[in-house]
C-alpha atoms as a PDB file:
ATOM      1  CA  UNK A   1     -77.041  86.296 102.033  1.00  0.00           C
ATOM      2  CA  UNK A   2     -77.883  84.516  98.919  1.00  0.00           C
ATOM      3  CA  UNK A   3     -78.031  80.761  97.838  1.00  0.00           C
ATOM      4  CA  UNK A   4     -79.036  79.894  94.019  1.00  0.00           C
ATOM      5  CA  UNK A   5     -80.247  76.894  93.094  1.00  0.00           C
ATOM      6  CA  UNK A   6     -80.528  75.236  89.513  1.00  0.00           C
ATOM      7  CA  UNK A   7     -81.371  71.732  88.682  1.00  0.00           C
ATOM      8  CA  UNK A   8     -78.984  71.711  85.998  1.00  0.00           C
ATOM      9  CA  UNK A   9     -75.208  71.408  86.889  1.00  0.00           C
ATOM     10  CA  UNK A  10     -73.915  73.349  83.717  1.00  0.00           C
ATOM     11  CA  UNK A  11     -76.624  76.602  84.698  1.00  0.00           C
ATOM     12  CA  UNK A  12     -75.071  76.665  88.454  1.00  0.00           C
ATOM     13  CA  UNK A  13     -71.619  76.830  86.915  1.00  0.00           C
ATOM     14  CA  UNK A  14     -72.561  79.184  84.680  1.00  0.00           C
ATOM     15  CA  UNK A  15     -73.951  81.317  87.372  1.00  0.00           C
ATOM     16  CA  UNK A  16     -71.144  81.235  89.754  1.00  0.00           C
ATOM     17  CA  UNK A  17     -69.182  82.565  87.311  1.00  0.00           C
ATOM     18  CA  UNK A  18     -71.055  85.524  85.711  1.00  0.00           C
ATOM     19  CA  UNK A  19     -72.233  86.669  89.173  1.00  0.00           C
ATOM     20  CA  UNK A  20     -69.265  85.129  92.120  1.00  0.00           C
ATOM     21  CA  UNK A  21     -72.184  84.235  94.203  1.00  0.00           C
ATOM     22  CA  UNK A  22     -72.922  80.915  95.839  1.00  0.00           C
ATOM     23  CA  UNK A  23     -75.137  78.492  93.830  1.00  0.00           C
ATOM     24  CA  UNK A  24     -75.676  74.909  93.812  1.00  0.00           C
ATOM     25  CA  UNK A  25     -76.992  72.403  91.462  1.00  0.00           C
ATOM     26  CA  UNK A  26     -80.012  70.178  93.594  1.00  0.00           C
ATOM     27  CA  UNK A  27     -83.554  69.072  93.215  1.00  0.00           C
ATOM     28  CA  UNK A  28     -86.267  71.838  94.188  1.00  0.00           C
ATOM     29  CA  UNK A  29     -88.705  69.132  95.272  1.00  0.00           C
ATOM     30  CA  UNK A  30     -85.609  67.834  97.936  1.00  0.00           C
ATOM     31  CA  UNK A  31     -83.432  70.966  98.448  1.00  0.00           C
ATOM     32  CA  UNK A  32     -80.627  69.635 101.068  1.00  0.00           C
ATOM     33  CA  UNK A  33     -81.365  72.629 103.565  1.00  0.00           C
ATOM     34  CA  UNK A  34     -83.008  72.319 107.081  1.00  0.00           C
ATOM     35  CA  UNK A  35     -86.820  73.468 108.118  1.00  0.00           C
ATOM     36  CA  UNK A  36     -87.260  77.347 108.299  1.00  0.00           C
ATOM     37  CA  UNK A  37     -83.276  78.196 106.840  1.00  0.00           C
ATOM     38  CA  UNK A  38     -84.609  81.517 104.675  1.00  0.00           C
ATOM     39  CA  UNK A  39     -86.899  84.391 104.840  1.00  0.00           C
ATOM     40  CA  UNK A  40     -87.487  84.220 100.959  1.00  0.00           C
ATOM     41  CA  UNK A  41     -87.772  82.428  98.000  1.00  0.00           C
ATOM     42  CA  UNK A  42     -87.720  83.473  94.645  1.00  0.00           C
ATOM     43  CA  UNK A  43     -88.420  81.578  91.384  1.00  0.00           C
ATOM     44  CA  UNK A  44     -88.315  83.333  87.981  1.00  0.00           C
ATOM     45  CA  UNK A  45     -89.727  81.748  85.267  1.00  0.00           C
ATOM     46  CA  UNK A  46     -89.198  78.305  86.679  1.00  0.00           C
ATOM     47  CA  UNK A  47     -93.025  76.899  86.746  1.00  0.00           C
ATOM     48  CA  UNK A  48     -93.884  76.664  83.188  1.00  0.00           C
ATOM     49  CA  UNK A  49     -91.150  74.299  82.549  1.00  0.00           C
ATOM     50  CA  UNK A  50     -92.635  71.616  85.477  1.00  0.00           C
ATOM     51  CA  UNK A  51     -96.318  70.113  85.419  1.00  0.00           C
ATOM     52  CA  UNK A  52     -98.976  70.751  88.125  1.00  0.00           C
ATOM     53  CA  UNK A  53     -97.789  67.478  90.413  1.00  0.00           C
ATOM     54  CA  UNK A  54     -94.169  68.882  90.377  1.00  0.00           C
ATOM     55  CA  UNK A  55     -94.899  72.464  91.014  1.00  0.00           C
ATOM     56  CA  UNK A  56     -96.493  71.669  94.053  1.00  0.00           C
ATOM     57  CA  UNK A  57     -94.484  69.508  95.324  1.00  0.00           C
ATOM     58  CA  UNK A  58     -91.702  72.511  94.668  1.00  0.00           C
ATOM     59  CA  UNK A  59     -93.756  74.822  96.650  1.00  0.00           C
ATOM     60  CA  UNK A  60     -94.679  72.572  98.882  1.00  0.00           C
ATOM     61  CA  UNK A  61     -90.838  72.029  99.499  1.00  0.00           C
ATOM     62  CA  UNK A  62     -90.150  75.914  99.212  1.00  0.00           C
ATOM     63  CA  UNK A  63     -92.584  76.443 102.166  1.00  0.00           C
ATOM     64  CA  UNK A  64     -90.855  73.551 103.878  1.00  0.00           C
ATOM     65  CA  UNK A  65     -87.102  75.805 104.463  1.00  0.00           C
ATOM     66  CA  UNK A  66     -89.073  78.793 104.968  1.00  0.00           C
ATOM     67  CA  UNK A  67     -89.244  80.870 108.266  1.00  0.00           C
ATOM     68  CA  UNK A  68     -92.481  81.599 109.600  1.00  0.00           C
ATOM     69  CA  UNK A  69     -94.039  84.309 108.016  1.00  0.00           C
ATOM     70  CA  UNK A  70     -91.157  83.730 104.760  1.00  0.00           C
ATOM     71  CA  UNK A  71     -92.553  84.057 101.689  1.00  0.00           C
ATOM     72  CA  UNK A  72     -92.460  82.515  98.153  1.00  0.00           C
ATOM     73  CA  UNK A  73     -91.940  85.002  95.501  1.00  0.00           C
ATOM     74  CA  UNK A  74     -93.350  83.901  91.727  1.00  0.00           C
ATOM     75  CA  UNK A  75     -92.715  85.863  89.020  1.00  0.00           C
ATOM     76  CA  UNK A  76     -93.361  83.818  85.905  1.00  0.00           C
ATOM     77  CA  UNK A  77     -94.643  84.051  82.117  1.00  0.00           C
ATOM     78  CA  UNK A  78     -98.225  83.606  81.317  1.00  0.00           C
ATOM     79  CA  UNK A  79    -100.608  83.309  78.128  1.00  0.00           C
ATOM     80  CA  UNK A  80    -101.674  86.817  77.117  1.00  0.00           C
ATOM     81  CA  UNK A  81    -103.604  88.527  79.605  1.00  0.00           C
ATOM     82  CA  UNK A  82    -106.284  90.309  77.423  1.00  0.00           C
ATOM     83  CA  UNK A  83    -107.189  86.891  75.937  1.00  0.00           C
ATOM     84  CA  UNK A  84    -105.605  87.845  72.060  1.00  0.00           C
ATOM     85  CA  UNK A  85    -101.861  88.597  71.748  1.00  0.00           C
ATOM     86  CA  UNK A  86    -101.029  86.551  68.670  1.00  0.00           C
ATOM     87  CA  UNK A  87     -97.605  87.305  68.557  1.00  0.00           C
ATOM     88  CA  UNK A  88     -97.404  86.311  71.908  1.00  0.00           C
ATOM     89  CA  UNK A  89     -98.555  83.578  72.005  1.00  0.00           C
ATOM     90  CA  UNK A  90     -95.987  82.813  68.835  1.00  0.00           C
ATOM     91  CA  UNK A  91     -93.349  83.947  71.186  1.00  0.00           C
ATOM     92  CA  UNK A  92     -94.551  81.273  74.410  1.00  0.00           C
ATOM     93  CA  UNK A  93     -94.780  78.594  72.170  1.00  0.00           C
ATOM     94  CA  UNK A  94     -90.956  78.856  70.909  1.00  0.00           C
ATOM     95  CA  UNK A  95     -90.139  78.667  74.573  1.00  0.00           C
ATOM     96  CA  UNK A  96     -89.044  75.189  75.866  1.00  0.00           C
ATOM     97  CA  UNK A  97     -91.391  75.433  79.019  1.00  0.00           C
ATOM     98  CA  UNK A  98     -93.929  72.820  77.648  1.00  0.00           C
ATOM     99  CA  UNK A  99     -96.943  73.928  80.814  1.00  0.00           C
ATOM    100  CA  UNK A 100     -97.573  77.085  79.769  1.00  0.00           C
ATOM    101  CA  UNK A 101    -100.522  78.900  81.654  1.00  0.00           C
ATOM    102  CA  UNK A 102    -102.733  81.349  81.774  1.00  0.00           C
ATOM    103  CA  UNK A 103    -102.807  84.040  84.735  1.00  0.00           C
ATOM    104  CA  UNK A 104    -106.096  82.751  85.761  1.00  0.00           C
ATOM    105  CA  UNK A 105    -105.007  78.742  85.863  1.00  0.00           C
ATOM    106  CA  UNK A 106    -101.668  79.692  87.795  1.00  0.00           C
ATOM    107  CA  UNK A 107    -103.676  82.045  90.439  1.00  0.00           C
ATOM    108  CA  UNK A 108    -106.461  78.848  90.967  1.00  0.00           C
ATOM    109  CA  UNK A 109    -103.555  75.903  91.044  1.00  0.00           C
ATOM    110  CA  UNK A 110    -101.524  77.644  93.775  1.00  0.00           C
ATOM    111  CA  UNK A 111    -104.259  79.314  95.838  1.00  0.00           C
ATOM    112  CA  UNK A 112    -106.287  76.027  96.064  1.00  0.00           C
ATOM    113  CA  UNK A 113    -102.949  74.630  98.223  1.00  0.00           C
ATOM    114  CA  UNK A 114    -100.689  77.438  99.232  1.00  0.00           C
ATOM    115  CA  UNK A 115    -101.584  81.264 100.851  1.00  0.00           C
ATOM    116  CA  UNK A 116    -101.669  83.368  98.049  1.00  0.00           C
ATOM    117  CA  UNK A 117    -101.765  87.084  99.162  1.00  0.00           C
ATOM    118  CA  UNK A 118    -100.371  88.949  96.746  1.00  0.00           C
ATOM    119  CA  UNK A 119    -100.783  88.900  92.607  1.00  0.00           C
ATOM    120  CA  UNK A 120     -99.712  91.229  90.254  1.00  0.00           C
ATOM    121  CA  UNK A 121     -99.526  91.372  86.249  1.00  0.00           C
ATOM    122  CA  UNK A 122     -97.700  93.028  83.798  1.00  0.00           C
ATOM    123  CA  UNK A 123     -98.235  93.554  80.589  1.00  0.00           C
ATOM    124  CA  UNK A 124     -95.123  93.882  77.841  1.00  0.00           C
ATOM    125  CA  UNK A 125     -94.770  93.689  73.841  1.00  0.00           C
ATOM    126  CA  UNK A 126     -93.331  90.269  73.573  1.00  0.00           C
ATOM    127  CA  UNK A 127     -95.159  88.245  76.779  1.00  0.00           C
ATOM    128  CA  UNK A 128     -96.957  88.898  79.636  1.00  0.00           C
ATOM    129  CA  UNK A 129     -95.970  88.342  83.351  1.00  0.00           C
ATOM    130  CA  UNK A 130     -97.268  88.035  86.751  1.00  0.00           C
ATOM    131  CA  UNK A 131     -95.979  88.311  90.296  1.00  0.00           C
ATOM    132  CA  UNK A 132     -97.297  85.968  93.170  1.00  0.00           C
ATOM    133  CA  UNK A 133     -96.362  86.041  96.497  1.00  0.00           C
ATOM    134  CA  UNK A 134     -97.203  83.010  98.537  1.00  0.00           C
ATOM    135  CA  UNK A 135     -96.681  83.441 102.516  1.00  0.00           C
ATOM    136  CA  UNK A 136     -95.748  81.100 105.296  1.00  0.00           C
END
């Protein structure tokens, strides 16, 4: 099974559309699901548009309708990971996602709160990404 969720109305109803799959438009900091509903979460490229307070407070909420053992799954845009990357960073700063970080600032912020066990990076010509998986 599958729920989306989007903060923005006109996204969800974009969504349910393209795909025929159940979204809704709600708050990720007070998602209007009981404790322990899912065994996953997944956010793509959601936590560069949302400062440090409101990320964790997202997470915080993500762990909150997990299962035990459930897991978070990150997989987000980050400054370039070899520290140059010009054109890169060109490209992140016409995105609107105003919190841009790097890997290393996005690894510290969530594993000072949350259980980070798994991280991952990729590499690619126009940005670079990583993957962090946050358990229950």
């Amino acid at each position: 099974r599958y729920m989306g969720v989007d903060i923005n109305p006109d996204y969800v109803i974009s969504a349910r559309r393209r795909t025929g799959k159940v979204f809704a438009a709600m708050d990720g900091t007070r998602l209007a699901f009981p404790d322990g509903l899912f065994h996953h979460v997944v956010m793509v490229a959601t936590l560069h548009h949302i400062s440090e307070d409101l990320m964790l407070a997202l997470l915080g909420e993500a762990l909150r309708v997990l299962v035990p053992g459930g897991q978070i799954h990150l997989i987000e845009p980050v400054y370039p990971l070899n520290g140059g990357g010009g054109f890169k960073r060109w490209v992140f700063a016409l995105d609107r996602g105003r919190y841009q970080r790097t890997y290393e600032e996005l690894c510290h912020l969530i594993s000072g709160r949350f259980n980070l066990v798994q991280r991952k990076t990729a590499q690619g010509p126009v940005h670079d990404t990583c993957y962090l998986m946050i358990r229950r």
